[in-house]
Protein backbone atom coordinates (compact mmCIF):
# COMPACT_ATOMS: atom_id res chain seq x y z
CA UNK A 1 0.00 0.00 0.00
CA UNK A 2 1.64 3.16 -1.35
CA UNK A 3 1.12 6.21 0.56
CA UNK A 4 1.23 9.73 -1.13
CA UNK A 5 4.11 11.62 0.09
CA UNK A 6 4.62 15.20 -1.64
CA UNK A 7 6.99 15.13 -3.42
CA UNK A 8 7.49 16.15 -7.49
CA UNK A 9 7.55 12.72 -9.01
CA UNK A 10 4.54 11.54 -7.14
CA UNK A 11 2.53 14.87 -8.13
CA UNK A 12 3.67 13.36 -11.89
CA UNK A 13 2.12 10.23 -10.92
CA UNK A 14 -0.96 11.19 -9.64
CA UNK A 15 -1.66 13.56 -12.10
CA UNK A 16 -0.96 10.88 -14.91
CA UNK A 17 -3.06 8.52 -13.10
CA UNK A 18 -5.91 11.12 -12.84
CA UNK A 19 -5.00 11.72 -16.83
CA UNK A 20 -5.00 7.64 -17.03
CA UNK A 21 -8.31 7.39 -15.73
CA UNK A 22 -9.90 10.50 -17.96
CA UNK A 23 -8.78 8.80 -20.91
CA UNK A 24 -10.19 5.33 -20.00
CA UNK A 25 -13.48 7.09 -19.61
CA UNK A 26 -13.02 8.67 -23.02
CA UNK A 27 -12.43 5.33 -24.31
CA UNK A 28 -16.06 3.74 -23.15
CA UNK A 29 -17.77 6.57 -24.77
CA UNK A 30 -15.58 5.74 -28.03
CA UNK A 31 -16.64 1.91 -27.37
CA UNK A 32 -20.37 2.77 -26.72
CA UNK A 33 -19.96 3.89 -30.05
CA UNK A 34 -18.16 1.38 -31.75
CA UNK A 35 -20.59 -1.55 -30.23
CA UNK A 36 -23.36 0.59 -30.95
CA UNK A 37 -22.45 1.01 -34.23
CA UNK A 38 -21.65 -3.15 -34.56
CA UNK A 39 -25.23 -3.60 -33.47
CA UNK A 40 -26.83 -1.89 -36.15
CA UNK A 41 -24.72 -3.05 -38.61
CA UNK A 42 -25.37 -7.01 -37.29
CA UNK A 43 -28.78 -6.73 -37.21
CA UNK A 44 -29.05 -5.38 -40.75
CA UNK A 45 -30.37 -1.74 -41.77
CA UNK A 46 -31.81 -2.59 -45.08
CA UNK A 47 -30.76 1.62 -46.19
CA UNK A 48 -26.83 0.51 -44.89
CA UNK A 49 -26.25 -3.30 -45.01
CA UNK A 50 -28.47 -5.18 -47.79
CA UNK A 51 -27.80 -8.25 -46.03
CA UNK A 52 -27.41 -9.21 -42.20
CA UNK A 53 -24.36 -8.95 -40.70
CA UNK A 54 -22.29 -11.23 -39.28
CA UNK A 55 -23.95 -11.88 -35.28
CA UNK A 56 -20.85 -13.14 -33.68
CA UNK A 57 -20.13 -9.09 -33.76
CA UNK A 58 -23.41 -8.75 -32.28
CA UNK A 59 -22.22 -10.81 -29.67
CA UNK A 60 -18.72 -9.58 -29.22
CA UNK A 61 -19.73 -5.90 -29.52
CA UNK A 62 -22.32 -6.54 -26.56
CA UNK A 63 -20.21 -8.59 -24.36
CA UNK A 64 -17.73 -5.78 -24.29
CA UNK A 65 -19.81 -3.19 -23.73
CA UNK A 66 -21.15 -4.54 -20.89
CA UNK A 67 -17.40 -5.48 -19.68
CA UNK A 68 -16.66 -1.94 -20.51
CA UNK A 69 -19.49 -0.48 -18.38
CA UNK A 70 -18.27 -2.90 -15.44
CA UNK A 71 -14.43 -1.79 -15.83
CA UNK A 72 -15.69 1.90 -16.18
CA UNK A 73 -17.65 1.96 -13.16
CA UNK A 74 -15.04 -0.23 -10.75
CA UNK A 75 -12.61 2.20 -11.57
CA UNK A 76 -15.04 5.19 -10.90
CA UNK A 77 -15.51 3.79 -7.57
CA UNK A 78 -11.48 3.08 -6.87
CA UNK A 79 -10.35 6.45 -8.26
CA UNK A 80 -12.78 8.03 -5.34
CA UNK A 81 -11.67 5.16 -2.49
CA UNK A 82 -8.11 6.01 -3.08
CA UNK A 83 -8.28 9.60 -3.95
CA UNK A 84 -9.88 9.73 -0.30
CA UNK A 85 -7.62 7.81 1.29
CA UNK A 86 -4.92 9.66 -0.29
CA UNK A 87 -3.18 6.60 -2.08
CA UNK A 88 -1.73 6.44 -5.40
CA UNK A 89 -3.87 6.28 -8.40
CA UNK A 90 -1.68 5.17 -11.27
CA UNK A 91 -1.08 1.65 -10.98
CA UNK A 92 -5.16 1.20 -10.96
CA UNK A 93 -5.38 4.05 -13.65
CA UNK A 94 -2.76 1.93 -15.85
CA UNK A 95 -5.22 -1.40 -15.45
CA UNK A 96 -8.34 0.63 -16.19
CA UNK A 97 -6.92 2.25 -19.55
CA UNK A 98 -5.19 -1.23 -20.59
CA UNK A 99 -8.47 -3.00 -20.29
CA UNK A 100 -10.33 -0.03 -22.06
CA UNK A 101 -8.08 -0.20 -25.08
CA UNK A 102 -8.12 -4.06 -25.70
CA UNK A 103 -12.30 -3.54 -25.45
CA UNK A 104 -12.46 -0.81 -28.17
CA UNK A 105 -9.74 -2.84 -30.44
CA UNK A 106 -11.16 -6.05 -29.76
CA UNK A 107 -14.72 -4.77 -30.74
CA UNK A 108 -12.50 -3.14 -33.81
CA UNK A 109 -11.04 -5.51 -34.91
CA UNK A 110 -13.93 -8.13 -34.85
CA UNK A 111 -17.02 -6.51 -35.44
CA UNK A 112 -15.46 -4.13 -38.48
């Protein structure tokens, strides 16, 4: 358990961890959008796609979403537990934006 101290490199940290976690939440709206997108296009608008789309990207676009929504909100609720107990953010921040990433180029990569 890493306590803050003040000190200049752990202002760095924090404030990369605090950056971390921003851009992790940036990233679910970005994969909101890319599984919402997926959706439509597996389930076929006859104006877009002629024919149905593939629904294993239904599937994979849905399943992480719904991963995404659970990383999203546990680190939500660990940014505030250790921003209040003054702890260091960035190893948690590092986890949440890795896991964010692989979601959006998973769904990427297999539902376009």
């Amino acid at each position: 358990m890493t306590i803050r101290t003040p000190s200049p490199l752990n202002e760095r940290h924090e404030v990369l961890g605090v950056l971390l976690f921003v851009f992790a939440g940036c990233g679910f709206v970005v994969l909101s959008a890319l599984a919402g997108t997926a959706a439509i296009m597996a389930t076929g608008v006859p104006a877009v796609v002629p024919v149905a789309w593939n629904v294993d990207a239904l599937h994979v676009a849905s399943a992480a979403w719904w991963l995404g929504l659970l990383v999203a909100l546990a680190g939500l609720v660990i940014w505030i537990i250790r921003a209040q107990t003054k702890r260091t953010l960035l190893p948690w921040a590092i986890v949440d934006f890795a896991v964010m990433v692989s979601l959006v180029a998973t769904v990427w990569l297999w539902a376009f």
